[in-house]
C-alpha atoms as a PDB file:
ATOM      1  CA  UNK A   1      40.717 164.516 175.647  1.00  0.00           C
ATOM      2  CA  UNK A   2      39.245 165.030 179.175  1.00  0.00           C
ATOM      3  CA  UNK A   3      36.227 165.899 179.933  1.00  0.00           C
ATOM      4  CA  UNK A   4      37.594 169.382 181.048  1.00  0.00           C
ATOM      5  CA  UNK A   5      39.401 170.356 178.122  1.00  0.00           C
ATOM      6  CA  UNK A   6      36.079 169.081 176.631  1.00  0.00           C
ATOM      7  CA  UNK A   7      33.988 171.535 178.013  1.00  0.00           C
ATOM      8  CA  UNK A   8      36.193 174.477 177.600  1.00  0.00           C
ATOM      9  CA  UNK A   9      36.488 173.489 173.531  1.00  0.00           C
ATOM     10  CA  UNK A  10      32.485 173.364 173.545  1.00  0.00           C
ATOM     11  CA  UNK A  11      32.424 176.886 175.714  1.00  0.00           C
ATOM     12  CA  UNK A  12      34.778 178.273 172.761  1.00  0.00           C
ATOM     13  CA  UNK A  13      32.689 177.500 170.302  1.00  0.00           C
ATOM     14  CA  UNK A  14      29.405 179.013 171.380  1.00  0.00           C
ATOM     15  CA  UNK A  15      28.414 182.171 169.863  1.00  0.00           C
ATOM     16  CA  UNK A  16      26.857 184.915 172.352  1.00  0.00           C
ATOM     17  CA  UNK A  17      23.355 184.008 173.793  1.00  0.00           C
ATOM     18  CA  UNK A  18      24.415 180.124 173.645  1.00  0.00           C
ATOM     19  CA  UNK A  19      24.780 178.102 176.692  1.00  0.00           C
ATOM     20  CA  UNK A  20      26.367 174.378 177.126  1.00  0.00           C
ATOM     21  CA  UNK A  21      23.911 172.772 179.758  1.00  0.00           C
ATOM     22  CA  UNK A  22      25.425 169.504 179.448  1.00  0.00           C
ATOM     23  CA  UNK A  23      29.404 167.581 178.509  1.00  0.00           C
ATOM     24  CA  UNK A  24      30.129 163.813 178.988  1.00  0.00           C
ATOM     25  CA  UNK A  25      29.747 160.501 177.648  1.00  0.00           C
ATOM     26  CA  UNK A  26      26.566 158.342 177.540  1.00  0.00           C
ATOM     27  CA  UNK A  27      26.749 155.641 179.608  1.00  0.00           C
ATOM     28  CA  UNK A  28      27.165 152.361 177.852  1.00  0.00           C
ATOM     29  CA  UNK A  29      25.254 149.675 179.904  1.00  0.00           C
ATOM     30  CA  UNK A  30      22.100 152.006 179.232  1.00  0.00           C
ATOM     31  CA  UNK A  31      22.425 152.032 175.203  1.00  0.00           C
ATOM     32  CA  UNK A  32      23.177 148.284 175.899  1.00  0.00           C
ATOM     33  CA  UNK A  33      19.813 147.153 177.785  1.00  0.00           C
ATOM     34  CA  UNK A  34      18.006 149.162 175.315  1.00  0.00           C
ATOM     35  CA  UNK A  35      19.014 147.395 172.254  1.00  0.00           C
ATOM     36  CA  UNK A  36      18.624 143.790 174.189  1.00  0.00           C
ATOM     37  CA  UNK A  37      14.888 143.419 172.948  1.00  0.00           C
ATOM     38  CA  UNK A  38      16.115 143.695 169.143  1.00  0.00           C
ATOM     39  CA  UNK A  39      18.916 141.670 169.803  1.00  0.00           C
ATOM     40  CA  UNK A  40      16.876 139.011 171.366  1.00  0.00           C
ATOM     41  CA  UNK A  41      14.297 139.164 168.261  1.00  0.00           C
ATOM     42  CA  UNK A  42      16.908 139.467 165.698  1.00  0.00           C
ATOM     43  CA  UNK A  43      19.612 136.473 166.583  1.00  0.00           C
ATOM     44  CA  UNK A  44      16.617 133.312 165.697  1.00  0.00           C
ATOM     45  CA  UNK A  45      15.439 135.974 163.450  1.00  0.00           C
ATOM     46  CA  UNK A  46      18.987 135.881 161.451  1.00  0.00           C
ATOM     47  CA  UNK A  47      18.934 131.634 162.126  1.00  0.00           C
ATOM     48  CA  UNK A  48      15.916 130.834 160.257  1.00  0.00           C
ATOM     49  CA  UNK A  49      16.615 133.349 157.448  1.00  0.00           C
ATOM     50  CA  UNK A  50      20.179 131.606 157.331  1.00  0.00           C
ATOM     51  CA  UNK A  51      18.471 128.087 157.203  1.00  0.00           C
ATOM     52  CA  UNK A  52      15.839 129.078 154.908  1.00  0.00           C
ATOM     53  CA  UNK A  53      18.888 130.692 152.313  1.00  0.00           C
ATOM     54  CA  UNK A  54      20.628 127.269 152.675  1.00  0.00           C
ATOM     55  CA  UNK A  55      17.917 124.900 152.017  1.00  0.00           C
ATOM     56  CA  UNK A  56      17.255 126.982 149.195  1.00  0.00           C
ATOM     57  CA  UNK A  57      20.514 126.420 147.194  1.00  0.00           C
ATOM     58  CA  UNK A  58      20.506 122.963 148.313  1.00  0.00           C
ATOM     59  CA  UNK A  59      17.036 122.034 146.816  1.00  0.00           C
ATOM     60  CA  UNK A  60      18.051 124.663 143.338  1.00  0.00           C
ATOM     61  CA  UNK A  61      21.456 122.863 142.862  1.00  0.00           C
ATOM     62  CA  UNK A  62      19.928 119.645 143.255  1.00  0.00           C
ATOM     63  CA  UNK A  63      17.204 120.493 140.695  1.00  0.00           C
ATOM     64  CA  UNK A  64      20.054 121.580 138.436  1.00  0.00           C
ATOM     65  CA  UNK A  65      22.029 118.429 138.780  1.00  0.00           C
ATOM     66  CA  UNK A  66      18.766 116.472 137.611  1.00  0.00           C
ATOM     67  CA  UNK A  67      18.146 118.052 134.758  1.00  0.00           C
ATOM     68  CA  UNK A  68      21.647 118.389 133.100  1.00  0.00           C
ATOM     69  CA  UNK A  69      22.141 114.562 133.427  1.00  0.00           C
ATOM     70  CA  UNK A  70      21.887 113.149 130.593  1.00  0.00           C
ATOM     71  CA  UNK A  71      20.168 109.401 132.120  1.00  0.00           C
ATOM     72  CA  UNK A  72      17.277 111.897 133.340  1.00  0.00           C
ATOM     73  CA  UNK A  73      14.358 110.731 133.041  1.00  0.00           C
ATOM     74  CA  UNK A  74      12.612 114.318 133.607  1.00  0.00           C
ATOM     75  CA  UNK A  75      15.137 115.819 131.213  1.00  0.00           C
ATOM     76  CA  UNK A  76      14.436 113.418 128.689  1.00  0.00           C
ATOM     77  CA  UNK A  77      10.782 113.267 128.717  1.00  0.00           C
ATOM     78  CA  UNK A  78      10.930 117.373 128.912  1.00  0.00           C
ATOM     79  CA  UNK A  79      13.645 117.937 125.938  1.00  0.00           C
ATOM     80  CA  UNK A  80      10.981 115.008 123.651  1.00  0.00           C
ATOM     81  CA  UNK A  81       7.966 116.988 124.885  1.00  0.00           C
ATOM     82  CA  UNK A  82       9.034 120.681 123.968  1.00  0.00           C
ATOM     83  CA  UNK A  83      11.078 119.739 120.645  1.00  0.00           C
ATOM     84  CA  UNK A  84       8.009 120.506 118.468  1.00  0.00           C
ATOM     85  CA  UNK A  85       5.848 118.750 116.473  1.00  0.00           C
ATOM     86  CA  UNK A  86       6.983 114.834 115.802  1.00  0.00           C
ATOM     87  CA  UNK A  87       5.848 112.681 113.336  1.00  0.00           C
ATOM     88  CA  UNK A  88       6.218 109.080 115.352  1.00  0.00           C
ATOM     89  CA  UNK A  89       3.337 107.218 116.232  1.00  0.00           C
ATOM     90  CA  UNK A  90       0.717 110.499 114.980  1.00  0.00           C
ATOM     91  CA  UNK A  91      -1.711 108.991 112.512  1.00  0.00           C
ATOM     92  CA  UNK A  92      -2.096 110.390 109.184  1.00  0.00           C
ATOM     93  CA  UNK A  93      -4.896 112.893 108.109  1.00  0.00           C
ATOM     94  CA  UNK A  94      -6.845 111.876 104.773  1.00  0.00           C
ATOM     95  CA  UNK A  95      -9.523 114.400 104.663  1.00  0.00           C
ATOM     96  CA  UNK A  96     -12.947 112.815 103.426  1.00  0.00           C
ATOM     97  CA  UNK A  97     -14.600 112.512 100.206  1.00  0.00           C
ATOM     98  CA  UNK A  98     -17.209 115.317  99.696  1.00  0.00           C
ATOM     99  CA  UNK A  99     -20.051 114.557  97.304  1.00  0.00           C
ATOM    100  CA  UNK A 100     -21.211 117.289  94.960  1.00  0.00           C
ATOM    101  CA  UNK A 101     -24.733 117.685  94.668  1.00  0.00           C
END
């Protein structure tokens, strides 16, 4: 559509006491300097939050990689320490003789 047949679809459309002051297109190099500051904030913006996502699941799957194998030290040590009460190496409770008086 032209810019003619535009403006005499708009005119159509306007109910009595309207007016069309303006028709055309916004100019694209203006809408494109104005979103340059964003863009220039946003690109190392989206970088770091793309390094920062990766480093993540790096260190997690290593973590998980540690702990299910079974020569773990840290797995071992933390499956011994949380399996409740054990009765190796505790010494045994004999409660003391109480006197009557």
């Amino acid at each position: 559509m032209n810019p003619g047949d535009a403006q005499l679809r708009a005119q159509s459309e306007l109910q009595s006491g309207e007016s069309l002051y303006w028709t055309g297109t916004a100019d694209p190099r203006r809408v494109a300097l104005s979103a340059l500051p964003a863009s220039i904030f946003g690109i190392p913006f989206a970088g770091f939050a793309l390094f920062w996502i990766t480093q993540a699941y790096h260190a997690t799957s290593a973590m998980s990689k540690s702990s299910n194998s079974p020569s773990s030290s840290l797995a071992s040590a933390s499956s011994s320490r949380h399996s409740g009460p054990s009765s190796e190496g505790a010494i045994p409770f004999t409660p003391s003789p109480t006197s009557a008086s």
